[in-house]
Protein backbone atom coordinates (compact mmCIF):
# COMPACT_ATOMS: atom_id res chain seq x y z
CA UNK A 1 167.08 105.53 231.40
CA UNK A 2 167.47 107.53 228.61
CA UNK A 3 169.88 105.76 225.63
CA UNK A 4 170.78 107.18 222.02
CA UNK A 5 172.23 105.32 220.07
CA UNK A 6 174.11 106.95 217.01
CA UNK A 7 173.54 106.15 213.61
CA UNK A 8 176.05 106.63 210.15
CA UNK A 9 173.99 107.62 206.99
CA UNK A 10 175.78 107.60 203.24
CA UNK A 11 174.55 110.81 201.71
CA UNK A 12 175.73 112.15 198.45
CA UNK A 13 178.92 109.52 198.85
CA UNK A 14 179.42 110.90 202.51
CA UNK A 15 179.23 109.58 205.82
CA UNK A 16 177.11 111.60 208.10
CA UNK A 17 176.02 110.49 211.59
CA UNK A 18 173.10 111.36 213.43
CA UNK A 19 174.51 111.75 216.92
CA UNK A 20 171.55 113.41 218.19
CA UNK A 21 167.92 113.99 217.34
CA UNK A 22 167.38 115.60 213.91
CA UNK A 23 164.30 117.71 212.62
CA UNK A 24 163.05 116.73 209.14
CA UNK A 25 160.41 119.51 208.09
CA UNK A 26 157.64 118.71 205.43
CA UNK A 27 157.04 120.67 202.35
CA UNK A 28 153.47 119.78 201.38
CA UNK A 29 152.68 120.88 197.49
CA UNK A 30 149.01 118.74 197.81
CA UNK A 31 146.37 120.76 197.76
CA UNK A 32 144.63 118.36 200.19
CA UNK A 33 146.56 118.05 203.03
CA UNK A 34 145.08 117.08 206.18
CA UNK A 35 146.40 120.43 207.64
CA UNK A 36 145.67 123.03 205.08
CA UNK A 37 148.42 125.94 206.72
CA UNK A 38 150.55 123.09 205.32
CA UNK A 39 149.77 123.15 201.53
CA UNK A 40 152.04 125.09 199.25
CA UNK A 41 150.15 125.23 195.35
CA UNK A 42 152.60 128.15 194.09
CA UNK A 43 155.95 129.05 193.83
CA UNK A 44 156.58 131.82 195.94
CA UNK A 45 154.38 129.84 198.97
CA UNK A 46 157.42 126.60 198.11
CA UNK A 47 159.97 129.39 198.25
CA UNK A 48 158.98 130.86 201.54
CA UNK A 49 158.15 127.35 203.11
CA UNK A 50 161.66 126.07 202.09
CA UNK A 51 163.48 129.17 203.73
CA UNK A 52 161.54 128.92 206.51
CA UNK A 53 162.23 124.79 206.60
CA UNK A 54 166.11 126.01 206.58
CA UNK A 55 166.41 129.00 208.73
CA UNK A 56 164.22 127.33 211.64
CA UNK A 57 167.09 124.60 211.53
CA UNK A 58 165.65 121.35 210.08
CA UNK A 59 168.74 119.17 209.22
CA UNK A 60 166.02 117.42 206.17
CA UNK A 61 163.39 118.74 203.86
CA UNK A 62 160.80 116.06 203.06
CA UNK A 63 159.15 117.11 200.15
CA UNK A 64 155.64 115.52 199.13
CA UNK A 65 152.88 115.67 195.95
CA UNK A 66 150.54 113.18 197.01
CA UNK A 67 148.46 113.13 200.17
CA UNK A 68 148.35 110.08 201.87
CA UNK A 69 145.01 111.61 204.12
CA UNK A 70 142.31 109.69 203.97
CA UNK A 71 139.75 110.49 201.16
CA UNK A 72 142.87 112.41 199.38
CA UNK A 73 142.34 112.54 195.26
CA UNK A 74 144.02 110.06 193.58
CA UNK A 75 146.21 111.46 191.18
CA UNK A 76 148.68 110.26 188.24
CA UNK A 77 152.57 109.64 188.47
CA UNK A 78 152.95 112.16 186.19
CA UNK A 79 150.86 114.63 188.04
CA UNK A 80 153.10 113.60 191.33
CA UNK A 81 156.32 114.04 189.45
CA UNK A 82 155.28 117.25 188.20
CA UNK A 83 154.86 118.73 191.70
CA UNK A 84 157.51 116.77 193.09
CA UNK A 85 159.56 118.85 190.48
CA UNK A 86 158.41 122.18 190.86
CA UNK A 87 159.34 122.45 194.75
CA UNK A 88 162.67 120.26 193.73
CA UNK A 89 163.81 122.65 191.68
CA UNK A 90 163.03 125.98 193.96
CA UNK A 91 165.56 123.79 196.71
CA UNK A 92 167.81 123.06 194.15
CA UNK A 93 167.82 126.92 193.53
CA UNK A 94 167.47 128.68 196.88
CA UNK A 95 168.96 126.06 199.15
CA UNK A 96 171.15 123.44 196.79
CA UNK A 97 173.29 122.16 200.02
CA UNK A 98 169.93 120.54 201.73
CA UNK A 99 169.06 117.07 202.26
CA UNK A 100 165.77 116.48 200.48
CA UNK A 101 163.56 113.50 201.28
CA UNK A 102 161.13 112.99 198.79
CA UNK A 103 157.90 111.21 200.04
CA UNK A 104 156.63 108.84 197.46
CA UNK A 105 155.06 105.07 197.43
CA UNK A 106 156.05 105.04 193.69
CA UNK A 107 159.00 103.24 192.57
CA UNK A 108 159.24 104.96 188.84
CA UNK A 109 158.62 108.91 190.55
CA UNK A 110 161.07 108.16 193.44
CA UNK A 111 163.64 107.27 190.46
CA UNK A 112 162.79 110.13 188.86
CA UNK A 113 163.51 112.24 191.76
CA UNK A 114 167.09 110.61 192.41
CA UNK A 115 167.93 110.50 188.87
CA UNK A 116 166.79 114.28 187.84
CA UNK A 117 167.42 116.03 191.06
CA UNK A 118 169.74 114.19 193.04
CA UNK A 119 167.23 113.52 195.74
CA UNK A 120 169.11 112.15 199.01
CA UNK A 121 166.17 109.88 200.92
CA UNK A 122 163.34 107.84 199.85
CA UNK A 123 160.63 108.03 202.18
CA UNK A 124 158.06 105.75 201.83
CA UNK A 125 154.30 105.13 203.71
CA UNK A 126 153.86 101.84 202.35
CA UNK A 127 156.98 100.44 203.16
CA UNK A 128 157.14 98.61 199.62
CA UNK A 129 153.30 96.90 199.77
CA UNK A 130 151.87 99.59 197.06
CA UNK A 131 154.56 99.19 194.19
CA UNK A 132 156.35 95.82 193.98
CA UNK A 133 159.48 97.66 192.03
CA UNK A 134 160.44 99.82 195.20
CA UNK A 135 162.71 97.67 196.96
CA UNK A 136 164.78 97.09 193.81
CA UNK A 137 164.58 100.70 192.56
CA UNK A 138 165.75 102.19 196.13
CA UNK A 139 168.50 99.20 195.73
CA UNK A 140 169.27 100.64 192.66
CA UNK A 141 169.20 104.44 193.08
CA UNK A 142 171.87 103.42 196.30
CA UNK A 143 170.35 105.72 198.57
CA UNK A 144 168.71 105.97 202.65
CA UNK A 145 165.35 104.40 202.44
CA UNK A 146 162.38 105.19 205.44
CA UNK A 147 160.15 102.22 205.69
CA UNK A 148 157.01 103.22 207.34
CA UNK A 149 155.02 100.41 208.65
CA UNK A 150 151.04 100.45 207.03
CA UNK A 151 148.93 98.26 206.02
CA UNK A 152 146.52 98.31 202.78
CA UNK A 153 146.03 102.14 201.61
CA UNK A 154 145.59 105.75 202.66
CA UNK A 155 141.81 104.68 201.95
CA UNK A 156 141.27 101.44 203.45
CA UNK A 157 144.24 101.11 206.06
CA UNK A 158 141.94 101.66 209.07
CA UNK A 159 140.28 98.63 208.42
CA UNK A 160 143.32 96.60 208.95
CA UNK A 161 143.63 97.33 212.86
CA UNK A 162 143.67 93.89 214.42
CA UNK A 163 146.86 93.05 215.74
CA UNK A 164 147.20 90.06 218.67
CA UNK A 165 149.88 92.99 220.26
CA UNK A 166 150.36 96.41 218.22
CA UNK A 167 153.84 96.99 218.95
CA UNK A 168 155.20 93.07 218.27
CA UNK A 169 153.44 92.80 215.85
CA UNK A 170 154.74 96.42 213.98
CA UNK A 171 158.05 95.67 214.78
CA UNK A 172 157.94 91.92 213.62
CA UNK A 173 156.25 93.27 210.27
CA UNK A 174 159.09 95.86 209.77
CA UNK A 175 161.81 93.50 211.14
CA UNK A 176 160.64 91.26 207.67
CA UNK A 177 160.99 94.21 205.35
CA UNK A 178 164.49 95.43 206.83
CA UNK A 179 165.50 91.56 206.14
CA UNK A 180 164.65 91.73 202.52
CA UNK A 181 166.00 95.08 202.54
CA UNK A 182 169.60 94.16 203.13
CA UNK A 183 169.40 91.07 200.96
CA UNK A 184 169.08 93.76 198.34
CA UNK A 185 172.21 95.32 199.74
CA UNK A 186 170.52 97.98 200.83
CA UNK A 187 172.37 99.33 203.93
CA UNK A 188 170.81 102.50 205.17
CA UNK A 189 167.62 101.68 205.93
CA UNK A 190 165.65 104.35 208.41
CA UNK A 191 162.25 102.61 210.40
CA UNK A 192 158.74 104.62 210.94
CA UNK A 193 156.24 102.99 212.90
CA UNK A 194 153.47 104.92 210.97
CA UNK A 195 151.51 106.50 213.58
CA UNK A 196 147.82 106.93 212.74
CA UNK A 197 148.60 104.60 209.45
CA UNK A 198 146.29 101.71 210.29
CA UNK A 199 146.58 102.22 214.11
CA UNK A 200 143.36 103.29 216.85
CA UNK A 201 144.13 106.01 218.60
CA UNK A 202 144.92 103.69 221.56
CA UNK A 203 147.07 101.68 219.18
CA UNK A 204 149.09 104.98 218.69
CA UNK A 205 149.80 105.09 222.46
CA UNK A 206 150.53 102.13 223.06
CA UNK A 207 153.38 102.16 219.90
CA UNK A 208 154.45 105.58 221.84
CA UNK A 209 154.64 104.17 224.96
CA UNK A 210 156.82 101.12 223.97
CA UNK A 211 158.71 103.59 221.19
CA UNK A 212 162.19 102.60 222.82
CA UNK A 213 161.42 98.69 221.93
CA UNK A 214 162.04 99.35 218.28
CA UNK A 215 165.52 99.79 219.11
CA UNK A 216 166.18 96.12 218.99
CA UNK A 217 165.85 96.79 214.86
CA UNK A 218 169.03 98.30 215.03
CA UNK A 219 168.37 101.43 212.98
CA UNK A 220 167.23 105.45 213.14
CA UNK A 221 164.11 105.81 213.82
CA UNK A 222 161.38 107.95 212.56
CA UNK A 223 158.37 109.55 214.46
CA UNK A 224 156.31 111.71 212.70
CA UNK A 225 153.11 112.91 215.01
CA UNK A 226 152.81 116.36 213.61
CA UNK A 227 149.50 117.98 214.52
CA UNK A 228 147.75 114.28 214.03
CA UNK A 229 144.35 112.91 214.58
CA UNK A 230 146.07 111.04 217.67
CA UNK A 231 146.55 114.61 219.08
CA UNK A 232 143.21 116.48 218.09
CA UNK A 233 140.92 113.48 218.76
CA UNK A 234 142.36 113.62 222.30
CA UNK A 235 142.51 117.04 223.30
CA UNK A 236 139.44 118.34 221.05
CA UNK A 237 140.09 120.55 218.45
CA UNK A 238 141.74 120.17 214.92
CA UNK A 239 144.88 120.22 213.10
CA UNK A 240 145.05 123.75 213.44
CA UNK A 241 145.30 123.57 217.53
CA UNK A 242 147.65 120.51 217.66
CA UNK A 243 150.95 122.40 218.02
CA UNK A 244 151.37 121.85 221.73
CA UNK A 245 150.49 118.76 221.50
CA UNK A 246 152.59 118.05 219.00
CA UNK A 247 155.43 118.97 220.93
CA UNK A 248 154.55 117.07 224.00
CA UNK A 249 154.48 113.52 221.87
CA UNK A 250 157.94 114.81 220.01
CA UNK A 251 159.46 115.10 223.45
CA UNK A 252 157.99 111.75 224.74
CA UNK A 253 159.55 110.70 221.08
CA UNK A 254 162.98 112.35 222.04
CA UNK A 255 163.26 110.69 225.59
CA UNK A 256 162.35 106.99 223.78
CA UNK A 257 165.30 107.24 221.61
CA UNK A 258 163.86 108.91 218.26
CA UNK A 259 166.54 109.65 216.08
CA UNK A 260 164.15 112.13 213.69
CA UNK A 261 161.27 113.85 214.52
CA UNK A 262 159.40 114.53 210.89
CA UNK A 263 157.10 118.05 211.27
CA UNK A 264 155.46 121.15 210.72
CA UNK A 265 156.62 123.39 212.82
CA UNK A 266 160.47 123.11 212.94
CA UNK A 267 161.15 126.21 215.28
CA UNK A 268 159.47 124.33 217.99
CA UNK A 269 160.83 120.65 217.33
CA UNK A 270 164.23 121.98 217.04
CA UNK A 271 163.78 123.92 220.48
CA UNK A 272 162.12 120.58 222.14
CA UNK A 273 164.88 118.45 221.06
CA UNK A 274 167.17 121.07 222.27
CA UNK A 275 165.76 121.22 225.58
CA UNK A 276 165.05 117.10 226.33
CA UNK A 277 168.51 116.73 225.26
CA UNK A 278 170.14 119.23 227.49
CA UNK A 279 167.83 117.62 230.22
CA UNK A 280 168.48 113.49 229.46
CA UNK A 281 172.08 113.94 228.80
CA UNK A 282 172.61 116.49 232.41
């Protein structure tokens, strides 16, 4: 049986609540994305990504400069800051009311982003393990924090794939973090199972499949599938023909209790979280 549960966040010294299924749509400025239509290198690309982001009806723009893909350039904080920057201030310009996630591992370019441009959301794909500092910073900066559940890098994380059973095991490893988490007093804490971050695609499944267990960590949670290797590897194709499929694994997200849905292609999450909800609450 179908069961949302709603959620309070503290934005901007508000209380919002996500009472049902919200879109978060990703602003990519890497120029090494995993799916290229995604990358936006110059300003007037940002500009007509973020409109689109906002018209299409995400409720969150999550805003990256460093690919997490495997085989992705390393690059400096600096060099992240200074894209992070660049798309933070078109928002700031052309849409100043939207909530911006910024998607960062660093501690020192997350505070950056708070402390310069009033960034709402930390989002993070290492969930703390690749910069001791985070926790504290995030506690800090007194802002919602996404802890995404990986293990070792973007590099190396698919060689750290054993589990004894994927889904206890994910949601004993986040259950950990969101313990230390509130020790720090940090209250808003949003969980991300990181699909295809050290997972097989059966792994992936399986986490899908059992997506409504996470629940018992008593907070929002995160799915982001978009046009993954999890889709393409098992339909054929690429990034570029993973839309449908996409939406298919959203849905499945949306009936397990998925509080945001982080994508691509807003128009068609918003209209599939439209539609399951009509359907599960009828």
């Amino acid at each position: 049986m179908y069961h949302f549960t709603p959620y309070n966040l503290t934005l901007r010294g508000s209380i919002v609540n996500i009472n049902e299924p919200w879109v978060m749509g990703i602003l990519n400025l890497t120029p090494d994305s995993f799916y290229s239509d995604s990358r936006c290198n110059e300003s007037t690309m940002i500009e007509q990504r973020v409109n689109q982001i906002i018209t299409e009806g995400a409720k969150i723009i999550d805003i990256g400069g460093y690919s997490s893909r495997p085989g992705a350039n390393d690059i400096t904080p600096d060099e992240e800051y200074s894209r992070l920057a660049t798309g933070l201030d078109i928002i700031k310009r052309i849409a100043p009311d939207a909530i911006i996630s910024v998607d960062t591992f660093r501690a020192d370019v997350a505070r950056r982003c708070v402390i310069d441009w009033g960034v709402d959301i930390i989002n993070d794909i290492s969930g703390g393990n690749l910069d001791a500092e985070m926790f504290d910073t995030v506690a800090s900066l007194g802002v919602p924090y996404i802890l995404m559940h990986m293990r070792g890098t973007p590099s190396t994380m698919q060689q750290f794939t054993q589990y004894n059973n994927v889904t206890l095991d994910v949601i004993n490893d986040i259950s950990q973090k969101v313990t230390i988490l509130k020790e720090k007093d940090i209250k808003d804490i949003i969980i991300d199972p990181g699909f295809g971050f050290s997972k097989t695609l059966e792994q992936n499944y399986t986490l899908l499949n059992n997506l409504e267990k996470f629940q018992s960590l008593n907070a929002p949670l995160l799915v982001g599938v978009s046009r993954k290797s999890m889709i393409y590897n098992t339909l054929g194709g690429s990034p570029d023909t993973a839309l449908n499929g996409t939406t298919v694994i959203n849905t499945l997200a949306i009936a397990k209790g998925a509080h945001i849905l982080r994508v691509h292609d807003v128009k068609e999450a918003v209209e599939a979280v439209k539609l399951a909800t009509k359907t599960l609450n009828s």
